[in-house]
Protein backbone atom coordinates (compact mmCIF):
# COMPACT_ATOMS: atom_id res chain seq x y z
CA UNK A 1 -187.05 -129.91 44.71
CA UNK A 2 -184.23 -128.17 42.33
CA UNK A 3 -181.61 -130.71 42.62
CA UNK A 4 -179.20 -129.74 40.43
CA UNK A 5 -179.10 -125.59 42.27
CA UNK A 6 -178.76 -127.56 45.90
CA UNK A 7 -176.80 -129.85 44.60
CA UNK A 8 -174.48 -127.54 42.62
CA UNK A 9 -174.05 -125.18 45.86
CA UNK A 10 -173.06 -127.90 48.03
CA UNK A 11 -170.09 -128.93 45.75
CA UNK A 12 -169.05 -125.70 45.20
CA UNK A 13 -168.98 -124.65 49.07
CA UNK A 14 -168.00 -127.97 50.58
CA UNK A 15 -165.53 -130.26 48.50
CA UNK A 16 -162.84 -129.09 50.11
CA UNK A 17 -164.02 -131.10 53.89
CA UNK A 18 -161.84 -133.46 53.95
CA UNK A 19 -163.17 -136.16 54.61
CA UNK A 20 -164.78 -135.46 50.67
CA UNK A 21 -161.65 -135.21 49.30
CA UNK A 22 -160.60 -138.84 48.35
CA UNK A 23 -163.94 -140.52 49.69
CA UNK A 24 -163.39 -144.06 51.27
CA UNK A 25 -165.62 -146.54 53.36
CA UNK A 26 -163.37 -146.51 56.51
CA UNK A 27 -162.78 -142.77 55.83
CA UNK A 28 -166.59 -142.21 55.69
CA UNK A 29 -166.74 -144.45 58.93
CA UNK A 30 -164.32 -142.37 60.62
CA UNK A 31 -165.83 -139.46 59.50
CA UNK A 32 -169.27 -140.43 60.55
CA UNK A 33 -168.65 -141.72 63.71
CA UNK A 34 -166.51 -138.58 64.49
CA UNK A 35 -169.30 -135.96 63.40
CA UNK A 36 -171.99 -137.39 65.80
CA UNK A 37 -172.63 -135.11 68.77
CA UNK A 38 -169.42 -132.84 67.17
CA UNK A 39 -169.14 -129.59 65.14
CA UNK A 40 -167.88 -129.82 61.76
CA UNK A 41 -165.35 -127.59 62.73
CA UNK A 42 -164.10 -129.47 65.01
CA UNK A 43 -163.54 -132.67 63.37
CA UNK A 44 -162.14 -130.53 60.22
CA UNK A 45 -159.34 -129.72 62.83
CA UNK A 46 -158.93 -133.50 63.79
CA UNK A 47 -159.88 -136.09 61.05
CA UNK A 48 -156.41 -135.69 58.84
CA UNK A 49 -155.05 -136.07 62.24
CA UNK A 50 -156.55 -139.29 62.74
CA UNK A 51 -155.92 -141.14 59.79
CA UNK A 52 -152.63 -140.33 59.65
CA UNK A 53 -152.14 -141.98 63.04
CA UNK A 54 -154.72 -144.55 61.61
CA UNK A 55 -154.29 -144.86 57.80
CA UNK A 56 -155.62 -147.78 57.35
CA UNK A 57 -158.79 -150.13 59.29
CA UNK A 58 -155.69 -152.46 59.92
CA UNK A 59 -153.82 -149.90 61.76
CA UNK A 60 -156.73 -148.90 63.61
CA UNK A 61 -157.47 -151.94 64.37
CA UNK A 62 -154.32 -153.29 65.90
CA UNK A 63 -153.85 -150.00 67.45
CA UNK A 64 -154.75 -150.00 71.65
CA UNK A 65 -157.96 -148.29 73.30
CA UNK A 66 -155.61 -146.06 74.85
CA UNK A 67 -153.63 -144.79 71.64
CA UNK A 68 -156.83 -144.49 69.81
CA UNK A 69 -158.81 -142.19 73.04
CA UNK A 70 -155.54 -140.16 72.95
CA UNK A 71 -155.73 -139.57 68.93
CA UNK A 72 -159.89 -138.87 69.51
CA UNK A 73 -158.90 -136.22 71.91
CA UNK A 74 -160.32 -132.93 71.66
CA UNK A 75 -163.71 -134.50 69.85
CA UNK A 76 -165.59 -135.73 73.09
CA UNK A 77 -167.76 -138.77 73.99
CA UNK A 78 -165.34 -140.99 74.00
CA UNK A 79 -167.62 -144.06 73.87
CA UNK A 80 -167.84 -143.71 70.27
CA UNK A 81 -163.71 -143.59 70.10
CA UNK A 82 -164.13 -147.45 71.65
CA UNK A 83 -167.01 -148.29 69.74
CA UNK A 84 -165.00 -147.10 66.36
CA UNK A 85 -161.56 -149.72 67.46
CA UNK A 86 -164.26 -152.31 67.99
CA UNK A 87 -166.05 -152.08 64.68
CA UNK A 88 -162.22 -152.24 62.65
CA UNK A 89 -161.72 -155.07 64.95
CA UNK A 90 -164.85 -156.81 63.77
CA UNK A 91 -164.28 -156.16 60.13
CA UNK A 92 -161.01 -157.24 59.97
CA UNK A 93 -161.24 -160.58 62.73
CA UNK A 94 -165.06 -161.65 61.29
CA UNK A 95 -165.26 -160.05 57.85
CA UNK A 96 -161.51 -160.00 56.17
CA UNK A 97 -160.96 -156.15 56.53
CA UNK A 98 -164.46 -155.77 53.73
CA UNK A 99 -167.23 -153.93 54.96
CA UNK A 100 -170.99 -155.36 54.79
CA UNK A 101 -172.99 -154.09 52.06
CA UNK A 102 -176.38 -154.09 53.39
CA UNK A 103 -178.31 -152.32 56.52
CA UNK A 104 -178.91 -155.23 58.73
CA UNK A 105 -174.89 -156.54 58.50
CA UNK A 106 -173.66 -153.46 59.00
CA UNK A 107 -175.54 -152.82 62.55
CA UNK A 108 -174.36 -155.90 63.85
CA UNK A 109 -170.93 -153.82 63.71
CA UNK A 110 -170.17 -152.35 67.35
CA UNK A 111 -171.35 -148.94 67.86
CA UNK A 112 -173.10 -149.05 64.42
CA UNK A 113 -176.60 -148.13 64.59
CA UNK A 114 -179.01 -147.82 61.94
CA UNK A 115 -177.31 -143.51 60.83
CA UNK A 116 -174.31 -144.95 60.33
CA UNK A 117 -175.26 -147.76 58.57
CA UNK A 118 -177.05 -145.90 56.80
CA UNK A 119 -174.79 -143.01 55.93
CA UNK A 120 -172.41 -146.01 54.74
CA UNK A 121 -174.33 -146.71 52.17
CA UNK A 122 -175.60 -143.41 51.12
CA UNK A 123 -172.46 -141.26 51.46
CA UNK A 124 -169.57 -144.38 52.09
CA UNK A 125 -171.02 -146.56 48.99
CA UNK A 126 -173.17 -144.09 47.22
CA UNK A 127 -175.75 -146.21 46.62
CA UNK A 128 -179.90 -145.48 47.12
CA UNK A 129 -180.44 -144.92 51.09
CA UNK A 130 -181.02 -141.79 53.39
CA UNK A 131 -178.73 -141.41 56.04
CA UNK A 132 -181.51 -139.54 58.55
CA UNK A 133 -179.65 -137.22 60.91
CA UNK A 134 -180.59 -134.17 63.20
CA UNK A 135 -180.22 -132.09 59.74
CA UNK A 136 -181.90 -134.13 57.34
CA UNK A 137 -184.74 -134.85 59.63
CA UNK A 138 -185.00 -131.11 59.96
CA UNK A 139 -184.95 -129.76 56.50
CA UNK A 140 -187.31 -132.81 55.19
CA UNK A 141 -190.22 -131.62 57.78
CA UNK A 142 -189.53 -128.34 56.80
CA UNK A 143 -189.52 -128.37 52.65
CA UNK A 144 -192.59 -130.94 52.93
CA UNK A 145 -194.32 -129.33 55.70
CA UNK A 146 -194.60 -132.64 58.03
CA UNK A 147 -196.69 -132.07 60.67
CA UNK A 148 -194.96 -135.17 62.95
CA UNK A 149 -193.68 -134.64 66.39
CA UNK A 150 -190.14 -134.26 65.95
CA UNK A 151 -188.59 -138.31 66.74
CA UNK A 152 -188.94 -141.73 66.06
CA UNK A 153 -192.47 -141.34 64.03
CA UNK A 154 -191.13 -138.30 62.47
CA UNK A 155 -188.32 -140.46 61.16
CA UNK A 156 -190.52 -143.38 59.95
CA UNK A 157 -192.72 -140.61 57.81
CA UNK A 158 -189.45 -139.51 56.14
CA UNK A 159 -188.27 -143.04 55.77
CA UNK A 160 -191.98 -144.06 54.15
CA UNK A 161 -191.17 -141.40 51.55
CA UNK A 162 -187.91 -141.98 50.49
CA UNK A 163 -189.14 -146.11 49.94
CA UNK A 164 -191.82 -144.67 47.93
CA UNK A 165 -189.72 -142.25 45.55
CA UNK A 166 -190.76 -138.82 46.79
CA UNK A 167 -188.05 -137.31 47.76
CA UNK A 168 -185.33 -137.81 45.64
CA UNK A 169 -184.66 -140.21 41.94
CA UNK A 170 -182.54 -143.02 41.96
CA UNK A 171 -180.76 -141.59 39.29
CA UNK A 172 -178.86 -138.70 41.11
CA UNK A 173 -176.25 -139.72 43.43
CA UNK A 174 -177.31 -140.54 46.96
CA UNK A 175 -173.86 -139.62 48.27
CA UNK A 176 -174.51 -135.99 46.56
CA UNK A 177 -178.04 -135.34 48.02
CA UNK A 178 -177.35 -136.80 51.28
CA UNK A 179 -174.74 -134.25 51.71
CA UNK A 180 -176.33 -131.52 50.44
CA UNK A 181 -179.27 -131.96 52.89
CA UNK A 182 -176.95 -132.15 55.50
CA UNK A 183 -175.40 -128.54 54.28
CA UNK A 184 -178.40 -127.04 54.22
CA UNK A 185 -179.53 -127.89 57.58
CA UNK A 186 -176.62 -126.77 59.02
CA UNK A 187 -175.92 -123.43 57.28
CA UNK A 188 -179.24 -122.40 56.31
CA UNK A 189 -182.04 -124.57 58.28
CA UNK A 190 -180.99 -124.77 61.64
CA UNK A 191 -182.69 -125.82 64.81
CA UNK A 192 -183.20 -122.02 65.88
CA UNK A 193 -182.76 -119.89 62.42
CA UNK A 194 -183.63 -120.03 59.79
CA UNK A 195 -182.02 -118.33 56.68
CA UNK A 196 -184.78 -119.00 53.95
CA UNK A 197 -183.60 -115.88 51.64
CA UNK A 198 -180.01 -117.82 50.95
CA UNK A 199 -181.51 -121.35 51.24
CA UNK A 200 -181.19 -123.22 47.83
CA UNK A 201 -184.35 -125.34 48.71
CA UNK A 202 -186.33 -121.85 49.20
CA UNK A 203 -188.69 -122.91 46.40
CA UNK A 204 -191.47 -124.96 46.73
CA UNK A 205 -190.26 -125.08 51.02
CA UNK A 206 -193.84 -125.30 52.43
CA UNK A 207 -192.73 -124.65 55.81
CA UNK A 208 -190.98 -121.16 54.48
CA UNK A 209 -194.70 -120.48 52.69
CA UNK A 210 -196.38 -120.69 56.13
CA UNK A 211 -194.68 -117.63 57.45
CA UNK A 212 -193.32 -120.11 60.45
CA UNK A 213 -190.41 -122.35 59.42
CA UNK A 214 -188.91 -122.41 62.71
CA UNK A 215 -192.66 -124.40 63.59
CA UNK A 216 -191.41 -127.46 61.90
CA UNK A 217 -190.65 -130.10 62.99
CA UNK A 218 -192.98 -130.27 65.90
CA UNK A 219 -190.75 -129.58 68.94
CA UNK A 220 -193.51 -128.96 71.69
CA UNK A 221 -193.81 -132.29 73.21
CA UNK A 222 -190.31 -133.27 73.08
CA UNK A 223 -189.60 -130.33 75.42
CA UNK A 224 -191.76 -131.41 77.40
CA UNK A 225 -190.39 -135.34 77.88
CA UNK A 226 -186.89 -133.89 78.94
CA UNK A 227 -187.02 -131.54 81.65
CA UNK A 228 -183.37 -130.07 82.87
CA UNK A 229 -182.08 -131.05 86.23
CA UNK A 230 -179.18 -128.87 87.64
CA UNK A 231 -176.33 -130.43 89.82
CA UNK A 232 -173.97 -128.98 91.12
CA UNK A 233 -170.66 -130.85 91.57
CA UNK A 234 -167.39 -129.92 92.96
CA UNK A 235 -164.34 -130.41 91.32
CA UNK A 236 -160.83 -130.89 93.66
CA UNK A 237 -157.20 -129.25 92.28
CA UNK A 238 -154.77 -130.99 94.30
CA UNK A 239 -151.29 -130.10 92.26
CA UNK A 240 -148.41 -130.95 93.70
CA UNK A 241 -144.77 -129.70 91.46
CA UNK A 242 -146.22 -130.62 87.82
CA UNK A 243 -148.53 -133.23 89.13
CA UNK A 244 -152.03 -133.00 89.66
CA UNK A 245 -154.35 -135.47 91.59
CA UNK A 246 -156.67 -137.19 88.85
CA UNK A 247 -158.77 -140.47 88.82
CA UNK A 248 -159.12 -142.78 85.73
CA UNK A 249 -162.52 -143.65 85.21
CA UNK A 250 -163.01 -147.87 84.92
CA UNK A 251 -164.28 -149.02 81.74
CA UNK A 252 -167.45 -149.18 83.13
CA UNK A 253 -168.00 -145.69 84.36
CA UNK A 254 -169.08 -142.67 82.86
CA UNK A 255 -166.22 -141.49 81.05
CA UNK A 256 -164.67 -144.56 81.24
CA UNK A 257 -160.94 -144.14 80.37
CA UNK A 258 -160.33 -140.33 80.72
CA UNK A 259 -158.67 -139.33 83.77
CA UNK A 260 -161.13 -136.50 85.73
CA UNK A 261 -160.17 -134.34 88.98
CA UNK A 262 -161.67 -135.44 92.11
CA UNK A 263 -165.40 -135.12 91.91
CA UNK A 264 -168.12 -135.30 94.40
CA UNK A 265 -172.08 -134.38 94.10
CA UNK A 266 -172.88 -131.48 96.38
CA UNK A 267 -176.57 -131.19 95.14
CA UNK A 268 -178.79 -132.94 92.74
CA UNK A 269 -182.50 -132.14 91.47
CA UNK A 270 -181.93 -135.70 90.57
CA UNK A 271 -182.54 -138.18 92.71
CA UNK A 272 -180.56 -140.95 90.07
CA UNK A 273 -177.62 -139.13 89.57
CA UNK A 274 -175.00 -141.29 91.15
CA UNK A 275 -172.12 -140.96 88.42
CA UNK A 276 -170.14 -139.52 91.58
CA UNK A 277 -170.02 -139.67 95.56
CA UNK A 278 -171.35 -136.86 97.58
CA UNK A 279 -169.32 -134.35 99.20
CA UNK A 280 -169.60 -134.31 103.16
CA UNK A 281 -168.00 -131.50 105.23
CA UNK A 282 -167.55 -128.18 104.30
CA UNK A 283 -165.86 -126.74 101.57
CA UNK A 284 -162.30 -125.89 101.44
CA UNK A 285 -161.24 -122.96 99.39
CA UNK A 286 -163.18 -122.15 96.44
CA UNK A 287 -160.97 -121.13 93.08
CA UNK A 288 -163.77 -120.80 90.61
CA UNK A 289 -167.43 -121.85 89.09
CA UNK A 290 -167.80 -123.13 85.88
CA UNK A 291 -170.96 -124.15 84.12
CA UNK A 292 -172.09 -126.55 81.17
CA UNK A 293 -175.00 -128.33 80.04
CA UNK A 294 -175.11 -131.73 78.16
CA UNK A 295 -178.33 -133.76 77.55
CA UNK A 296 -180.97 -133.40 80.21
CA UNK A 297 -178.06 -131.81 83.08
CA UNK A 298 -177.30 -128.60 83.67
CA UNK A 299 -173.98 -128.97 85.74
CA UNK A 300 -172.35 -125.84 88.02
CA UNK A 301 -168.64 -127.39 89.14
CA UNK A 302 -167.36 -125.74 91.87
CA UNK A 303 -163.38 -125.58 91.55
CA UNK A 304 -161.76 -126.16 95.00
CA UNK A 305 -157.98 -126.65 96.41
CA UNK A 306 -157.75 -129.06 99.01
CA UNK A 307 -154.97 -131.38 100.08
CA UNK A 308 -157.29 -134.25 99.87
CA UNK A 309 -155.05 -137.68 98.44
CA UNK A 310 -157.48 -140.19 96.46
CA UNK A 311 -156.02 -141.15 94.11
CA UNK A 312 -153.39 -140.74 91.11
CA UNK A 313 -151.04 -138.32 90.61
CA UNK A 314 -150.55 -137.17 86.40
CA UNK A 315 -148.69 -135.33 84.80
CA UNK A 316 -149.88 -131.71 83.79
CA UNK A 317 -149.44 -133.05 80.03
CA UNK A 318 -152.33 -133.16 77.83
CA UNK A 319 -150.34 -134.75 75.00
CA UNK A 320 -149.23 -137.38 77.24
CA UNK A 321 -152.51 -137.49 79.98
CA UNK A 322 -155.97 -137.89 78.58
CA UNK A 323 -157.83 -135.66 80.51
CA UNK A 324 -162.06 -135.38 80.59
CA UNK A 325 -162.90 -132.30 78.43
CA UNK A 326 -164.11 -130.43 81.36
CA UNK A 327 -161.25 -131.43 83.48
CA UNK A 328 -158.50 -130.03 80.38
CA UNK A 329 -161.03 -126.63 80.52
CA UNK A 330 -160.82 -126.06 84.49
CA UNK A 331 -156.97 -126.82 83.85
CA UNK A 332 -156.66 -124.29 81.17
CA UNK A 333 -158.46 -121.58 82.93
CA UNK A 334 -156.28 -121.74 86.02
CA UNK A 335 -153.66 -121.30 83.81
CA UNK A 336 -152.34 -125.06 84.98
CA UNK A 337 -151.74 -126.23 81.58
């Protein structure tokens, strides 16, 4: 592997994210925890954001659940939002505001699993650990040619190799090649294309000497495990002035927090879907049909008007209202907001 071309093309293309500028620990945590399940464009638009609303752990800490879902808005899953307060909470109550410096501390951290933990240490602290994401797990199978089934023994393979000193020296910076991977993957080895002309790891890539890069890693019987269910679901407008009816999800409920239209289950393929109630009676006047996938669902909401009262009335404010991503993109297509 040509470390110094891949790692030479990743500074020169990507220095300027900013969470690379002026590299800190709670940066890299916020950064880390903000690029799971997100674009990088997207959290290029809102990481500045955040830390200037949260410079410091301390301010993040202190700061409410509902100031900090409000600041994540716009990034999704807003789980991880909670999760992030929690861990600055712990490290300032338990550990006097200084992060852990080893794997099994860190995960004891709320909503820090073994990536972030890892990434931590390779990209936070720079020191010798792989941080094995989507990316990295994808280009390693690829330039080595792993055969694995793409998952948990996939990842232990990689692991086994980076213990052992095959894949990259302890004397190149972890932070550096950690990144780089992670650039790669997700300009030039992505999950469906692959650009091997432009790729810096093109040489010695045994996946790209196959003739069938897009083969690895072995995707066949992960399909398989997750078959998609549809549901349909239909979504009430009930605006009254510049008021709409919405209902805050309880910390315990799916999208605990955000506030949601009216939602009911009109059809399920399955049977344990029960985030909402079912709809009963006909429908009332239909305004629009708007699909989306995430995970195993693919969802159809049916947009409705009805007079139906169950709930809160909020303001049509996203800056002061934090609304359920899909909720803010039914809004914005009836024009409502």
């Amino acid at each position: 592997m040509d470390f110094t071309k891949l790692m030479s093309w990743s500074l020169k293309e990507f220095s300027s994210l900013p969470w690379r500028k002026e590299r800190t620990l709670y940066g890299t945590l916020v950064s880390e925890i903000m690029l799971q399940q997100t674009t990088v464009s997207t959290v290029r638009g809102k990481f500045e954001e955040f830390l200037a609303r949260f410079p410091t752990l301390k301010d993040l800490a202190a700061a409410s659940e509902d100031e900090v879902c409000m600041a994540w808005k716009g990034l999704g899953y807003y789980r991880r939002a909670r999760n992030l307060r929690k861990a600055a909470q712990s490290l300032i109550g338990s550990c006097n505001g200084k992060f852990p410096v080893t794997q099994e501390e860190l995960v004891k951290l709320p909503g820090i699993g073994d990536y972030t933990a890892s990434a931590l240490i390779a990209i936070g602290m720079d020191k010798s650990e792989l941080a094995i994401d989507a990316n990295i797990e994808r280009v390693m199978a690829r330039y080595f040619g792993l055969g694995q089934t793409k998952g948990p023994k996939l990842h232990r393979e990689i692991r086994e190799m980076f213990l052992t000193g095959d894949i990259f020296p302890e004397e190149i910076s972890a932070r550096g090649f950690n990144e780089a991977i992670m650039d790669v993957g997700r300009v030039y080895c992505q999950a469906k294309k692959a650009n091997c002309l432009n790729c810096p790891l093109a040489e010695g890539c045994i996946a790209l000497l196959s003739g069938e890069p897009l083969a690895f890693p072995n995707t066949d019987q992960v399909l398989a495990k997750t078959p998609m269910h549809k549901v349909v679901l239909i979504r009430v407008i009930s605006k009254e002035g510049n008021q709409i009816l919405g209902v805050k999800r309880k910390r315990d409920e799916w999208l605990a927090g955000q506030v949601e239209l009216p939602t009911y289950i009109l059809e399920s393929s399955d049977p344990s879907f029960k985030r909402y109630p079912l709809w009963k009676g006909p429908l009332p006047l239909e305004l629009m049909r708007l699909g989306s996938t995430i995970t195993k669902y693919k969802f159809e909401n049916i947009i409705v008007e009805s007079s139906v009262d169950l709930g809160k009335k909020w303001k049509l404010s996203p800056e002061e209202v934090n609304f359920s991503s899909v909720t803010l993109k039914i809004l914005r297509q009836l024009k409502l907001v």
